[in-house]
Protein backbone atom coordinates (compact mmCIF):
# COMPACT_ATOMS: atom_id res chain seq x y z
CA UNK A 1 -79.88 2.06 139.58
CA UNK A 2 -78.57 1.04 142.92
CA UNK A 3 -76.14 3.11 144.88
CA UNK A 4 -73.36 0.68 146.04
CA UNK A 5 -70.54 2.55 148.37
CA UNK A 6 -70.36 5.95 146.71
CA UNK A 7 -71.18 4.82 143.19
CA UNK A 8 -74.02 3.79 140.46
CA UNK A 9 -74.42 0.71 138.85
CA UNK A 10 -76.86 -0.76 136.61
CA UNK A 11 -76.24 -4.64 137.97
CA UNK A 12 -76.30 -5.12 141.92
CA UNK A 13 -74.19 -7.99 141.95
CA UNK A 14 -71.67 -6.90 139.38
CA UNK A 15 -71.18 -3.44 141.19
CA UNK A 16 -70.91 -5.05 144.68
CA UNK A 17 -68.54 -7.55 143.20
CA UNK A 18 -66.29 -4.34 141.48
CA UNK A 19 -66.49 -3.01 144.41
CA UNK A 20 -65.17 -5.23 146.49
CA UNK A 21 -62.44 -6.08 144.36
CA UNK A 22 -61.49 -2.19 144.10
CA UNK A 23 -61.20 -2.00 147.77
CA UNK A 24 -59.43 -5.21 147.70
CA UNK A 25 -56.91 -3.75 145.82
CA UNK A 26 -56.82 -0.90 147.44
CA UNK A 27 -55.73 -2.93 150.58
CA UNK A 28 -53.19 -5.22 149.12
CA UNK A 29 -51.46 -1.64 147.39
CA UNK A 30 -51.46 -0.13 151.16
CA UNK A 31 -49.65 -3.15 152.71
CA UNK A 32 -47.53 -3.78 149.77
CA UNK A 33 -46.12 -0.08 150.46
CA UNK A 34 -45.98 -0.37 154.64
CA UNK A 35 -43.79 -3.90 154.03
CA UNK A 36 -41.78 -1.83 151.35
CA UNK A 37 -41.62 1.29 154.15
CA UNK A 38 -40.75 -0.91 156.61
CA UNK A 39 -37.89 -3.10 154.30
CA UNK A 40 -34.15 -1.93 154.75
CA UNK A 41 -32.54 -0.46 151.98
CA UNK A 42 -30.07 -2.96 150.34
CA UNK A 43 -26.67 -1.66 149.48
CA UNK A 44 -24.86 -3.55 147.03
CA UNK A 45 -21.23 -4.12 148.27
CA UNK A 46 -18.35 -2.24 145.97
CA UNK A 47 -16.47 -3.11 142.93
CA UNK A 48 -13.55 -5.02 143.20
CA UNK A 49 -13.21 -6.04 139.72
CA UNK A 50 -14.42 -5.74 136.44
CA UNK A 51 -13.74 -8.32 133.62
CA UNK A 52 -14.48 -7.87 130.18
CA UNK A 53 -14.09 -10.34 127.39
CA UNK A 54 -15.31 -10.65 123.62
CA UNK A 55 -16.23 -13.68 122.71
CA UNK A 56 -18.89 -15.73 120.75
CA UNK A 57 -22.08 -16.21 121.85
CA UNK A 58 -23.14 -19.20 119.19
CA UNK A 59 -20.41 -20.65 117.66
CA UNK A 60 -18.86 -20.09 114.06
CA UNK A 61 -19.45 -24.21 113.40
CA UNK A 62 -22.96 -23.59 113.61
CA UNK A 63 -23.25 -21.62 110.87
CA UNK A 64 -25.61 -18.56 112.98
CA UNK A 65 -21.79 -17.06 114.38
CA UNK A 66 -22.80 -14.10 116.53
CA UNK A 67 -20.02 -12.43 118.40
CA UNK A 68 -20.55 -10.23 121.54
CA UNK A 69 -19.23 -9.51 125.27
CA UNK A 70 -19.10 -11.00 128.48
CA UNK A 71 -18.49 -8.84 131.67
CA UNK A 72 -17.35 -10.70 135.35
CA UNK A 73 -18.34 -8.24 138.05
CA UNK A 74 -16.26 -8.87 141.39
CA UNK A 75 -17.17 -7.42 144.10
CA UNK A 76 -16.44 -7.28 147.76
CA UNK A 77 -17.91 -9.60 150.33
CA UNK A 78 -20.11 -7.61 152.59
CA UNK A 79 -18.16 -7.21 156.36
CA UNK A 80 -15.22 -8.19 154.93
CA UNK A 81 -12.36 -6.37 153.76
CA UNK A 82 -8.74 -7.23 153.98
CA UNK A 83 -6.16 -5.52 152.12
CA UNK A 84 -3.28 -7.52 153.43
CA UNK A 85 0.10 -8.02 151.67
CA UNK A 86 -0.29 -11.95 151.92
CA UNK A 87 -3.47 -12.19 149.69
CA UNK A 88 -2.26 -10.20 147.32
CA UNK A 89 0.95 -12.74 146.87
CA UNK A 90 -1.66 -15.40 147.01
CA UNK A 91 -3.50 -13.63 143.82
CA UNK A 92 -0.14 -13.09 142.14
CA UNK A 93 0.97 -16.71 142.42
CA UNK A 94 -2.43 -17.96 140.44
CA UNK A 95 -4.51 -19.12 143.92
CA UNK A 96 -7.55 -18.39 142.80
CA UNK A 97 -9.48 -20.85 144.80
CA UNK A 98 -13.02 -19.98 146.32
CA UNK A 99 -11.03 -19.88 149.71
CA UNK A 100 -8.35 -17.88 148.38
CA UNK A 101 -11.35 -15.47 147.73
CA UNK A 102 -12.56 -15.40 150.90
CA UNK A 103 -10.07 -14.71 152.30
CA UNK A 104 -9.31 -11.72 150.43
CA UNK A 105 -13.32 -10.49 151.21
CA UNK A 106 -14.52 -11.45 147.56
CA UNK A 107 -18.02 -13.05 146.81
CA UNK A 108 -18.76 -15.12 143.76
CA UNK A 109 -18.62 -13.22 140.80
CA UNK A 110 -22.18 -12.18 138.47
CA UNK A 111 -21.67 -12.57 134.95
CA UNK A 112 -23.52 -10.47 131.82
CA UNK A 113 -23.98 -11.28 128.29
CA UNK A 114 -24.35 -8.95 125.97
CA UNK A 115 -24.67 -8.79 122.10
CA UNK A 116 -23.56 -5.34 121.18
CA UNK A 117 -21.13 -2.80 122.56
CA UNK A 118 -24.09 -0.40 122.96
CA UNK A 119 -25.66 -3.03 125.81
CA UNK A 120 -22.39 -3.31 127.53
CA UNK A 121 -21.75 0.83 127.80
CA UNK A 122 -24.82 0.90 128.87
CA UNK A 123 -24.21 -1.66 131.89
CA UNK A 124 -20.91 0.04 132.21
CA UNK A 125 -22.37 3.32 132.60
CA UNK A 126 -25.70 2.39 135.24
CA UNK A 127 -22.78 0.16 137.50
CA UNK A 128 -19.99 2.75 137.70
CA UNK A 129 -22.66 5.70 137.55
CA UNK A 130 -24.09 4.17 141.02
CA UNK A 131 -20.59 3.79 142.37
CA UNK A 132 -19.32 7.35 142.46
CA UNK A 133 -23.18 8.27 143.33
CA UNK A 134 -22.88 6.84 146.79
């Protein structure tokens, strides 16, 4: 049995071949965690606002009705943050154009669906639980 970098294997070429691929993957793990190392840690900007809405996700016509939630996370645009009398008025008054929101520091918002209360507490929990963590 040959002796191919520190172990035995009964076929030459199928050892040499394992073993290449084992340090191969050894390799791509090690610069996979020095690019990870070397990444900056992304910091998801706070909550502005949180909307949440029943509704249905297939319609009642189709005969399938299934009911469940959608939630509108706002959040504040990164570098900006303006908590001036003016945009508030603006909000007020119904301007709730993608300037308007700019203006005000606001990004677009991301929006969940989910099909039981249980998936929604969840989301509720992991999103504010990360808020009062930092």
């Amino acid at each position: 049995m040959p002796f191919i970098r520190g172990r035995y294997h009964i076929n030459p070429v199928l050892g040499e071949a394992l073993e290449a691929a084992r340090e191969a993957e050894a390799s791509l793990l090690a610069l996979e965690q020095k690019e990870e190392s070397l990444r900056p840690t992304q910091k998801r900007p706070p909550l502005h606002r949180l909307e949440i809405e029943a509704a249905e996700l297939v319609p009642s016509h189709s005969g399938r009705r299934q009911r469940g939630y959608v939630a509108r996370v706002h959040r504040e645009a990164s570098g900006v943050r303006e908590d001036s009398k003016d945009s508030f008025a603006a909000e007020r008054m119904g301007e709730t154009n993608l300037g308007a929101a700019a203006k005000r520091g606001q990004s677009h918002p991301e929006t969940h669906v989910f099909s039981n209360d249980r998936e929604l507490v969840d989301f509720l929990r992991s999103e504010l639980g990360s808020e009062n963590s930092d």
